[in-house]
Every structure is written in C-alpha cells, then in structure tokens.
PDB file of N, CA and C in Angstrom:
ATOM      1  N   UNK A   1       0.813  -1.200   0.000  1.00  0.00           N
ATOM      2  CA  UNK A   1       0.000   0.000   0.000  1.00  0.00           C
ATOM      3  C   UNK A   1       0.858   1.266   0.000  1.00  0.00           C
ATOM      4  N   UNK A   2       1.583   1.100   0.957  1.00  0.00           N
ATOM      5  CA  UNK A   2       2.407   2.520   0.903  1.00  0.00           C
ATOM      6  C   UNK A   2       3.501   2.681  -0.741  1.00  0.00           C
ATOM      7  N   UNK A   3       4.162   1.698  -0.852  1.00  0.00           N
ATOM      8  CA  UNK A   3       4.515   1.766  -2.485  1.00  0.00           C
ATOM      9  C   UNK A   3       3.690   2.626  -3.463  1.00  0.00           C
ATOM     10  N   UNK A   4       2.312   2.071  -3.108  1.00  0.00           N
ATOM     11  CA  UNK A   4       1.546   2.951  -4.406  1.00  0.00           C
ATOM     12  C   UNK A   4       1.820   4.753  -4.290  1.00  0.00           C
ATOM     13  N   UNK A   5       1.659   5.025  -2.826  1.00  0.00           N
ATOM     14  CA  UNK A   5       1.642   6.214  -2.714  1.00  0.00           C
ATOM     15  C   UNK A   5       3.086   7.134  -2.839  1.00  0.00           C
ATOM     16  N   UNK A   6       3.983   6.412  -2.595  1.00  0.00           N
ATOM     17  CA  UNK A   6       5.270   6.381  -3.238  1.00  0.00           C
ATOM     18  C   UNK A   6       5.159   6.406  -4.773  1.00  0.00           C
ATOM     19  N   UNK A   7       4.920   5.769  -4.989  1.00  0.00           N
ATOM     20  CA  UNK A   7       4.500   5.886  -6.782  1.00  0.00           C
ATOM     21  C   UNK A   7       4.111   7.282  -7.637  1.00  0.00           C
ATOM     22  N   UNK A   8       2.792   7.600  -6.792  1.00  0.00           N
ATOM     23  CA  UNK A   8       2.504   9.075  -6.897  1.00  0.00           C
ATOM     24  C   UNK A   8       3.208   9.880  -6.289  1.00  0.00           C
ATOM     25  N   UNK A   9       3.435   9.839  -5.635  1.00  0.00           N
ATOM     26  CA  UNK A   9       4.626  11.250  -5.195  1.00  0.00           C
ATOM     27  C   UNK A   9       5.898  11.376  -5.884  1.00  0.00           C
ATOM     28  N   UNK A  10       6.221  10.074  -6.571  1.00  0.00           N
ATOM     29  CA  UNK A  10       7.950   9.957  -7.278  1.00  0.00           C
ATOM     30  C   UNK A  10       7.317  11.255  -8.525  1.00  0.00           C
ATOM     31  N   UNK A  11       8.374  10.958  -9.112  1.00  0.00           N
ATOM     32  CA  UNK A  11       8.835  12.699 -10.825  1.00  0.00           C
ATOM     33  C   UNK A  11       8.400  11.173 -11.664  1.00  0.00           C
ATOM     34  N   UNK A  12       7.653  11.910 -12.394  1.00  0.00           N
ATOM     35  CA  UNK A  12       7.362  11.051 -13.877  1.00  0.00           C
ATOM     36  C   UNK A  12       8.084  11.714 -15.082  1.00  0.00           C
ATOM     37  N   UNK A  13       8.917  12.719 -15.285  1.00  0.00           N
ATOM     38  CA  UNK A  13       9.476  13.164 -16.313  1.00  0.00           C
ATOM     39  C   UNK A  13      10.544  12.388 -16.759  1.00  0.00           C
ATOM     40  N   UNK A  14      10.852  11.852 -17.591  1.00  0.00           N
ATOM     41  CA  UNK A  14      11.980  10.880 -17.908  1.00  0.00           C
ATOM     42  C   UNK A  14      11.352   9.311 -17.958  1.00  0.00           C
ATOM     43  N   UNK A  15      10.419   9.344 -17.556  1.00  0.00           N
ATOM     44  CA  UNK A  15       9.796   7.498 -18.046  1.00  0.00           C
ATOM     45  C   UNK A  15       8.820   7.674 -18.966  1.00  0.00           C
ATOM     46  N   UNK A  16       8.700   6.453 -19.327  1.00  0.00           N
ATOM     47  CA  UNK A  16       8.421   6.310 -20.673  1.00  0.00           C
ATOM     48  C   UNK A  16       6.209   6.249 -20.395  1.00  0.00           C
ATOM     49  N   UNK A  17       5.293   6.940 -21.000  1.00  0.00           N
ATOM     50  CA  UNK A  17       4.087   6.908 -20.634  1.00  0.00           C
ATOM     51  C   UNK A  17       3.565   6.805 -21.777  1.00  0.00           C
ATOM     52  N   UNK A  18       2.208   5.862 -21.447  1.00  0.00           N
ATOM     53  CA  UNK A  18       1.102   5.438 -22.642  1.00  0.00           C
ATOM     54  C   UNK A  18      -0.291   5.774 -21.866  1.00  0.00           C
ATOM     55  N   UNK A  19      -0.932   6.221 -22.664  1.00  0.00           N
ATOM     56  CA  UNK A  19      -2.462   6.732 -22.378  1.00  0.00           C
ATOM     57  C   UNK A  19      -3.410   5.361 -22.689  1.00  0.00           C
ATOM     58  N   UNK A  20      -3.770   4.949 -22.012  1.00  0.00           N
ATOM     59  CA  UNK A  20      -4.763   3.487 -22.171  1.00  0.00           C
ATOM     60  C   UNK A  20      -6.002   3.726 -22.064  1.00  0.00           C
ATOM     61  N   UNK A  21      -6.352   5.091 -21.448  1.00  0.00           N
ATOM     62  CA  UNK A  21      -7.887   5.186 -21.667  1.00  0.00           C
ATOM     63  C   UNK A  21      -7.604   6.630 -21.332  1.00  0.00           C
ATOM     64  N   UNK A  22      -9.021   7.380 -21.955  1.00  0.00           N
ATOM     65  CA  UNK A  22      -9.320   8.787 -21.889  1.00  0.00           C
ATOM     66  C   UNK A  22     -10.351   8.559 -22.319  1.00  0.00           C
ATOM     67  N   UNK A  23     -11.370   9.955 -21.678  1.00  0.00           N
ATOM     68  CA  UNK A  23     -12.595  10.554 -22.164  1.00  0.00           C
ATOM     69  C   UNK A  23     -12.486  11.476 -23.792  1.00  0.00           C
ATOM     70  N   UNK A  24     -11.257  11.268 -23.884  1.00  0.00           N
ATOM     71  CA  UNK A  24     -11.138  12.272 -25.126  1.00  0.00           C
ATOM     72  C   UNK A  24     -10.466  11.281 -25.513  1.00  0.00           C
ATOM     73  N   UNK A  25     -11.274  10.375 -27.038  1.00  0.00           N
ATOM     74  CA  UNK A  25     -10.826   9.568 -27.818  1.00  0.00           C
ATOM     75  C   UNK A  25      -9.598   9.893 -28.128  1.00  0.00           C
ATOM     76  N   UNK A  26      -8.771  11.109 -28.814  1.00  0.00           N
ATOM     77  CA  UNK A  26      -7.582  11.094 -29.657  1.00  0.00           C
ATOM     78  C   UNK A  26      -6.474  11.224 -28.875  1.00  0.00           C
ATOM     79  N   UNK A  27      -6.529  11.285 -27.136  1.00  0.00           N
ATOM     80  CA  UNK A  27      -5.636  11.325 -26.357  1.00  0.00           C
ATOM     81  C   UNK A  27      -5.302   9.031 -26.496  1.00  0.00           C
ATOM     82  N   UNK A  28      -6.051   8.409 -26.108  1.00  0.00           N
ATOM     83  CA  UNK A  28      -5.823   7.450 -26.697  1.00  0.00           C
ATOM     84  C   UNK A  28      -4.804   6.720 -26.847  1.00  0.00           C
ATOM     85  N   UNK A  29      -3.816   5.859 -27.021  1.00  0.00           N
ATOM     86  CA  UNK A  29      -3.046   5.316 -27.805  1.00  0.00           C
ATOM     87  C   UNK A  29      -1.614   6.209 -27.497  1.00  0.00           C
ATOM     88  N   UNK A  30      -1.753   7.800 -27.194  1.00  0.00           N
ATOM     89  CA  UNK A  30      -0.338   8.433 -27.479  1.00  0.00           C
ATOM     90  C   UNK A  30       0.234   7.799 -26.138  1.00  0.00           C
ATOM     91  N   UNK A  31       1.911   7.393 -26.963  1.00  0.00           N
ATOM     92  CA  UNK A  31       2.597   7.261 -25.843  1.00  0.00           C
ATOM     93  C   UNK A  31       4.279   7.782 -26.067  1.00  0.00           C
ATOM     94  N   UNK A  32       4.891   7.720 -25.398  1.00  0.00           N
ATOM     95  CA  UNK A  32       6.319   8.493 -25.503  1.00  0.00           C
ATOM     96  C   UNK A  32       7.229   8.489 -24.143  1.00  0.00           C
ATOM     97  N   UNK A  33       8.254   9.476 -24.072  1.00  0.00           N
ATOM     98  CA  UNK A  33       8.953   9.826 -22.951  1.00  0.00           C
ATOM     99  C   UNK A  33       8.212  11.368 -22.238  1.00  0.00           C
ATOM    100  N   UNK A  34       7.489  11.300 -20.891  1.00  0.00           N
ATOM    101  CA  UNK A  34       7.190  12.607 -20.557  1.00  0.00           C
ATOM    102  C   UNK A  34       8.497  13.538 -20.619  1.00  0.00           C
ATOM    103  N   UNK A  35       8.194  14.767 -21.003  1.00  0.00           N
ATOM    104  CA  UNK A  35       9.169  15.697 -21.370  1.00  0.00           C
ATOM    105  C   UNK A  35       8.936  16.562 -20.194  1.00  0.00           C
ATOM    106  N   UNK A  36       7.679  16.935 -19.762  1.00  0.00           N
ATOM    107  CA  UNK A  36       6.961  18.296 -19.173  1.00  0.00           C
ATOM    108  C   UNK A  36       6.290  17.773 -18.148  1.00  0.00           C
ATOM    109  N   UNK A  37       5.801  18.259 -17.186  1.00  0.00           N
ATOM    110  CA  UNK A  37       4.922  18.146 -15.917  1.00  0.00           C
ATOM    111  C   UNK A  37       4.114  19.326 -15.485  1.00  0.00           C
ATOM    112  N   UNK A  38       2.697  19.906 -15.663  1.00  0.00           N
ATOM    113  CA  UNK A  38       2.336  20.512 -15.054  1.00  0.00           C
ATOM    114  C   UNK A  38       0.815  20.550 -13.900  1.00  0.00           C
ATOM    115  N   UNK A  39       0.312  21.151 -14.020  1.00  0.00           N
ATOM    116  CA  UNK A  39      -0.287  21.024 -12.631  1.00  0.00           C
ATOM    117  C   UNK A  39      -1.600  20.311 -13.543  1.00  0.00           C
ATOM    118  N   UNK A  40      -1.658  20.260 -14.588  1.00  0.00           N
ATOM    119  CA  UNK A  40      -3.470  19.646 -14.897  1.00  0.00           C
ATOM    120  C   UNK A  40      -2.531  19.254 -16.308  1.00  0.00           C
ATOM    121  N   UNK A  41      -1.452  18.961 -16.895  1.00  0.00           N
ATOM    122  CA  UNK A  41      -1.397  18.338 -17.610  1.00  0.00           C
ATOM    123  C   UNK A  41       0.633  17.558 -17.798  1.00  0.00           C
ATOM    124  N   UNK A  42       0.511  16.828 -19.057  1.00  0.00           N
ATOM    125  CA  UNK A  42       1.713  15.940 -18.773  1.00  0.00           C
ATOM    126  C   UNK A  42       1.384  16.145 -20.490  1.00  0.00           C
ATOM    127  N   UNK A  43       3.432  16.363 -20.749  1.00  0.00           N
ATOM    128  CA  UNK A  43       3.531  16.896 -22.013  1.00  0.00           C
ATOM    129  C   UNK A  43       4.602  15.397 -22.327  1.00  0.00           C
ATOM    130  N   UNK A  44       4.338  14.517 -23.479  1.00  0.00           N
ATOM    131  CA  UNK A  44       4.684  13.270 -23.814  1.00  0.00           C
ATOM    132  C   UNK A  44       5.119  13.698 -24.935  1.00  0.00           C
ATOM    133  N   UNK A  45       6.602  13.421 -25.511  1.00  0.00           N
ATOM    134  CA  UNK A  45       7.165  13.577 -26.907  1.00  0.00           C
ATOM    135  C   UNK A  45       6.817  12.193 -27.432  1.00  0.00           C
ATOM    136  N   UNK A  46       5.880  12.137 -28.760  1.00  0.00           N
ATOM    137  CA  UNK A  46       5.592  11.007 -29.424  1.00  0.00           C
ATOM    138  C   UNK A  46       6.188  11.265 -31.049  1.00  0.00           C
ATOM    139  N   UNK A  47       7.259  10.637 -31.029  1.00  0.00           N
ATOM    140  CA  UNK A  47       7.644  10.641 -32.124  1.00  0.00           C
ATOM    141  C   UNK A  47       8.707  12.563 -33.320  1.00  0.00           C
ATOM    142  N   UNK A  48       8.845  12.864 -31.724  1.00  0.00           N
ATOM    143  CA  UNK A  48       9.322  14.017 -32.296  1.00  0.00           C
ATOM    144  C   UNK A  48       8.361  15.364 -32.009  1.00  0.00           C
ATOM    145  N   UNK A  49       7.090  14.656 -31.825  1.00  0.00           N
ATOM    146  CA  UNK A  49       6.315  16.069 -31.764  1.00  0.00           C
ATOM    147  C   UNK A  49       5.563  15.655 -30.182  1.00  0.00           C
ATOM    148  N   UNK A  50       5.499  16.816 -29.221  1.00  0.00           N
ATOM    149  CA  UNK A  50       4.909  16.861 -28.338  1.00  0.00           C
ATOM    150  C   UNK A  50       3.787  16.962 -28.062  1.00  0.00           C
ATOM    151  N   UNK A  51       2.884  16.517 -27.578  1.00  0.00           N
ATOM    152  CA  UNK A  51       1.302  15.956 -27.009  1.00  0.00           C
ATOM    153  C   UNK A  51       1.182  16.321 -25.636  1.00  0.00           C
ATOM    154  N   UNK A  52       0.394  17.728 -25.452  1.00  0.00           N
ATOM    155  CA  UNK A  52      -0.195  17.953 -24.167  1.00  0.00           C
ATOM    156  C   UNK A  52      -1.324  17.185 -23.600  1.00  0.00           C
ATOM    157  N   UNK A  53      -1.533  15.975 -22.426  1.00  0.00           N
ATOM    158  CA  UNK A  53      -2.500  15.641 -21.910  1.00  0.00           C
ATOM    159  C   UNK A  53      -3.134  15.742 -21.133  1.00  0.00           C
ATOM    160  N   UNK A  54      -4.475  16.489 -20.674  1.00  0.00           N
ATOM    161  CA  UNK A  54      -5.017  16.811 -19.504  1.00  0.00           C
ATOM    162  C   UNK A  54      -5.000  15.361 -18.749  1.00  0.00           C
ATOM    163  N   UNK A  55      -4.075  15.721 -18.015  1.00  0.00           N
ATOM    164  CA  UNK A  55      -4.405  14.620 -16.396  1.00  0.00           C
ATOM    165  C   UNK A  55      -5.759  14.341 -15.753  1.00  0.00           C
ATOM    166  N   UNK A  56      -6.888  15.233 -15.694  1.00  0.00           N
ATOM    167  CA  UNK A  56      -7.722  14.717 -15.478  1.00  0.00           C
ATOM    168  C   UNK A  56      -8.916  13.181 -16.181  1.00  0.00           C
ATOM    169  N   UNK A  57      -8.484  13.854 -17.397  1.00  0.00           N
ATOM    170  CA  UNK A  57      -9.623  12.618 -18.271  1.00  0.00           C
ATOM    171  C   UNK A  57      -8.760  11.362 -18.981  1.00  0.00           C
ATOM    172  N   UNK A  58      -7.740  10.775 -18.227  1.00  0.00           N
ATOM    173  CA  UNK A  58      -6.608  10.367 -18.840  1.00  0.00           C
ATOM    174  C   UNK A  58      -6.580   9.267 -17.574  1.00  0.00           C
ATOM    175  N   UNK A  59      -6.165   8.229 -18.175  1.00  0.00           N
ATOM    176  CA  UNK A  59      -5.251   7.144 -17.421  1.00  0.00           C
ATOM    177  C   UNK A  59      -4.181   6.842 -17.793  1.00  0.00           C
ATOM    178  N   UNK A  60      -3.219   6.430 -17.430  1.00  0.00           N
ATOM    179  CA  UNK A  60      -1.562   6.516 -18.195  1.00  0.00           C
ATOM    180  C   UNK A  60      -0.970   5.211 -17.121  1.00  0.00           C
ATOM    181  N   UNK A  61      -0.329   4.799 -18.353  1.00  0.00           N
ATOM    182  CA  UNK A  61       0.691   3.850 -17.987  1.00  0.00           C
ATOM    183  C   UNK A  61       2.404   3.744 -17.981  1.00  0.00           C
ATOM    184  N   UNK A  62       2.646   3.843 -16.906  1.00  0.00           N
ATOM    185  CA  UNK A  62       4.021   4.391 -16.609  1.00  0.00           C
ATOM    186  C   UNK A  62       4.906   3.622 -16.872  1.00  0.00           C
ATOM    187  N   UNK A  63       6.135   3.172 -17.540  1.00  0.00           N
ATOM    188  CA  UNK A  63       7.218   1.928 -17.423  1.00  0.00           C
ATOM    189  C   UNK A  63       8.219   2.673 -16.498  1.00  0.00           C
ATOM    190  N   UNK A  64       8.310   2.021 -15.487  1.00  0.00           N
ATOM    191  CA  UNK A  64       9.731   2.731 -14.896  1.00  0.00           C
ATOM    192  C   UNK A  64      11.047   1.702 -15.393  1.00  0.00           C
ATOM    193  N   UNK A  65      12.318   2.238 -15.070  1.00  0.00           N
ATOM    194  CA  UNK A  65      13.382   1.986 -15.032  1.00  0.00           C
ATOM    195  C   UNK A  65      13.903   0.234 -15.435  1.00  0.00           C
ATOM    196  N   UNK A  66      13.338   0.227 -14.101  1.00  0.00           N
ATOM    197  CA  UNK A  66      13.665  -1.472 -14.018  1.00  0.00           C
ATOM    198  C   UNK A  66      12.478  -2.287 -14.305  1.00  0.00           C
ATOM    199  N   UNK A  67      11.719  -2.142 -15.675  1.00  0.00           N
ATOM    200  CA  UNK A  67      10.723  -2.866 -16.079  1.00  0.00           C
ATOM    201  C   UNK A  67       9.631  -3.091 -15.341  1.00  0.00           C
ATOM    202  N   UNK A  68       9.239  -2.102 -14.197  1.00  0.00           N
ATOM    203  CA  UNK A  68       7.985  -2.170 -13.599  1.00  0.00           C
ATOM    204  C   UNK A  68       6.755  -1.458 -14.540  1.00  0.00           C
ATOM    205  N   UNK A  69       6.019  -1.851 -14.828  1.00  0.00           N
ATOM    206  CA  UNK A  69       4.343  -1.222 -15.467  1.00  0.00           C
ATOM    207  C   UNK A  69       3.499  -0.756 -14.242  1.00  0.00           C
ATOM    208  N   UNK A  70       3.128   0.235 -14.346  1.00  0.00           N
ATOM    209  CA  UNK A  70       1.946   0.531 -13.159  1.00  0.00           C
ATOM    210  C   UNK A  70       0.787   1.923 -13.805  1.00  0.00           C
ATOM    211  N   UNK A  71       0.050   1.478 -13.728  1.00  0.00           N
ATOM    212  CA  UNK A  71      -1.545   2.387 -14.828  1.00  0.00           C
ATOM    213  C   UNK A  71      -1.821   2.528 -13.269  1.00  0.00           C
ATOM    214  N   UNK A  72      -1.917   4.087 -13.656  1.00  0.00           N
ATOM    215  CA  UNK A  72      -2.401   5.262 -12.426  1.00  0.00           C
ATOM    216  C   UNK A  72      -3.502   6.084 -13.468  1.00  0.00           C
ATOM    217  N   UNK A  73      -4.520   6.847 -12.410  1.00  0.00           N
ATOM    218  CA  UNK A  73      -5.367   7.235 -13.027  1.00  0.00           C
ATOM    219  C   UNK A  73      -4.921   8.906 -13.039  1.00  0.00           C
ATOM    220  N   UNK A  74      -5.352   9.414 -13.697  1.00  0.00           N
ATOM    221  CA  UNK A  74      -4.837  11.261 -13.863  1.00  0.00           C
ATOM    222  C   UNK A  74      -5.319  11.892 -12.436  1.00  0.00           C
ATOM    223  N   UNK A  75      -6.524  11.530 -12.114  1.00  0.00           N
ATOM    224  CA  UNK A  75      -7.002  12.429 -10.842  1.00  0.00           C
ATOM    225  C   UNK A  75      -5.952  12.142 -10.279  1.00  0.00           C
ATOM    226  N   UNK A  76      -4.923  11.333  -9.768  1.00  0.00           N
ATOM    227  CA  UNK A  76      -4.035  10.699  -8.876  1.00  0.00           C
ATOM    228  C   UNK A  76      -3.314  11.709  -8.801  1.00  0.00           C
ATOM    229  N   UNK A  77      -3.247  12.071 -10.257  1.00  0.00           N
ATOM    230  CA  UNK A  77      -1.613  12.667 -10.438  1.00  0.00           C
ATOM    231  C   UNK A  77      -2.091  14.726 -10.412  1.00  0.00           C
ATOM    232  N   UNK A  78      -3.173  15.157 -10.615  1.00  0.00           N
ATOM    233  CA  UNK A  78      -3.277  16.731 -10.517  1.00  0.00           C
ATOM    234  C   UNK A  78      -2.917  16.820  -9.700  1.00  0.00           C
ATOM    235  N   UNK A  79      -2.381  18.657  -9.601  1.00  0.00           N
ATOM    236  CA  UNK A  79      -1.623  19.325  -9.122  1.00  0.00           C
ATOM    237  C   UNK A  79       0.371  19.838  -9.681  1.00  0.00           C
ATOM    238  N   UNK A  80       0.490  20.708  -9.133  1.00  0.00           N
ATOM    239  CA  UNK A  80       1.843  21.114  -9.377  1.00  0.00           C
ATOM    240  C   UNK A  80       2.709  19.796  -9.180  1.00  0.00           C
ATOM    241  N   UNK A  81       3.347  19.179  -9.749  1.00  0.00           N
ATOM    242  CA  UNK A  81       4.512  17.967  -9.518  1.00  0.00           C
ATOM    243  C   UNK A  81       4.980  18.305  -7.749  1.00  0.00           C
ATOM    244  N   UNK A  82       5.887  19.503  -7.650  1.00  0.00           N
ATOM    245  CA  UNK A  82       6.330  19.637  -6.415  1.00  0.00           C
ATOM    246  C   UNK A  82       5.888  19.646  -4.948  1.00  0.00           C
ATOM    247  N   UNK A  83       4.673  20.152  -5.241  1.00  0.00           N
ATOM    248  CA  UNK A  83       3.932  20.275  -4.202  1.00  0.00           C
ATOM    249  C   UNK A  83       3.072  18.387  -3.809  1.00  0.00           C
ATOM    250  N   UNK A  84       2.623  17.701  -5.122  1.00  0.00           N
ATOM    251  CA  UNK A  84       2.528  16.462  -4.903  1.00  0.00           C
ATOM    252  C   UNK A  84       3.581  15.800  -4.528  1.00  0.00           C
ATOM    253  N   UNK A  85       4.225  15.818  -4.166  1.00  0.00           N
ATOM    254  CA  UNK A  85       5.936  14.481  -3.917  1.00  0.00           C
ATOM    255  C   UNK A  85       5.713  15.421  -2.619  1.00  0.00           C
ATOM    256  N   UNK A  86       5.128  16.441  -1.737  1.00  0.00           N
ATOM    257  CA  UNK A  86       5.317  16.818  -0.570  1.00  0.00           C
ATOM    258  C   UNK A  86       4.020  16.346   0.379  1.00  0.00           C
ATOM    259  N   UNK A  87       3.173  15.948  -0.370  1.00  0.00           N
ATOM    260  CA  UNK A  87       1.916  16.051   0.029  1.00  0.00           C
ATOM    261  C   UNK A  87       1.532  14.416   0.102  1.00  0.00           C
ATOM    262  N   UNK A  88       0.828  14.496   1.590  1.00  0.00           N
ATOM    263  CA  UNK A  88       0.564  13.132   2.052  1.00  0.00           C
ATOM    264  C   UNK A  88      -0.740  12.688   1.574  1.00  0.00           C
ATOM    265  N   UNK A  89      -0.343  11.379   0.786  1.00  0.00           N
ATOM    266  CA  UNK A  89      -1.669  11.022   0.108  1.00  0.00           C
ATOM    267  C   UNK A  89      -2.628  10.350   1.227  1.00  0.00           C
ATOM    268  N   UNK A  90      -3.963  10.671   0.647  1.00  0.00           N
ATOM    269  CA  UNK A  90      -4.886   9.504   0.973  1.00  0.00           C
ATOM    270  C   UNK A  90      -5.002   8.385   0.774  1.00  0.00           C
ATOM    271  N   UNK A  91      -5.924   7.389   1.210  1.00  0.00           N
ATOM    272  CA  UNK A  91      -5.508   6.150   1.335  1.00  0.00           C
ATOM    273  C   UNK A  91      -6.794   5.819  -0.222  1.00  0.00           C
ATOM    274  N   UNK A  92      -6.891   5.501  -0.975  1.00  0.00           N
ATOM    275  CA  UNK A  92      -7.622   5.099  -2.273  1.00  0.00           C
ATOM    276  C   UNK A  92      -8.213   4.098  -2.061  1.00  0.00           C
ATOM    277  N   UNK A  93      -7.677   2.868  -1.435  1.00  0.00           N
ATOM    278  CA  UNK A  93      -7.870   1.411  -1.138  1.00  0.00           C
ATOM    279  C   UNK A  93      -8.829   0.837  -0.235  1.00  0.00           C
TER     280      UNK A  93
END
C-alpha cells in the first residue's frame, strides 16, 4: 500500500508513458517519454512532436526503469509535480 503512494509522489518526467484510456478519444493510444509536468497536464514527446494531456480525463501507464508497469489514473496525479511528492496522500484502497 504505501509503495503505491510512493508511486505518486515519485517525478514522472523521464519514463516512458502510454495513455490506455481517456474521455477524449484522440488522447488514446499516445505514448512516448514525458518531457513536461504541469499542474493539470503531462507533455509526452511522441515521435518528435509533443502531445499535451489533460491529467484529469486520462489514465496513463508508466514503465519505470527497471521494467515495472503501473496504470495510475490522472485524478491521482493533478496538481503542481512539487507540491505532490510533498503532500501526504490519501488512502484510495
């Protein structure tokens, strides 16, 4: 349990993210290296060109480092990056 919340508080800029579901069909499918982090969205270079995604209507699937997969939902992730990695999550579970 506490891992997960570790999860959300870690920097997602530099791993690799895929959108597996959204309310907005053409968000969809994009996936890439996050480039950007901001407080209501996550900027993914796909193929050379960058893709702003609102975090809210978005689910994303993260690969970290050492071949872990973990699909977090966007509400998880709003807010400023910095201020989330300070901020004690709730329990979801």
């Amino acid at each position: 349990m506490k891992a997960m919340a570790s999860i959300i508080q870690g920097e997602f800029i530099g791993l690799n993210a895929k959108v597996v579901k959204s309310t907005n069909p053409s968000y969809v499918s994009i996936s890439g290296k996050v480039i950007d982090e901001t407080r209501n969205t996550l900027v993914i270079s796909q193929k050379g060109e960058d893709k702003h995604i609102v975090k809210e209507v978005a689910v994303f699937q993260f690969t970290f480092p050492d071949g872990t997969v973990v699909e977090i939902e966007g509400n998880a992730l709003v807010g400023r990056p910095e201020d989330r990695v300070k901020k004690k999550q709730k329990r979801r579970w």
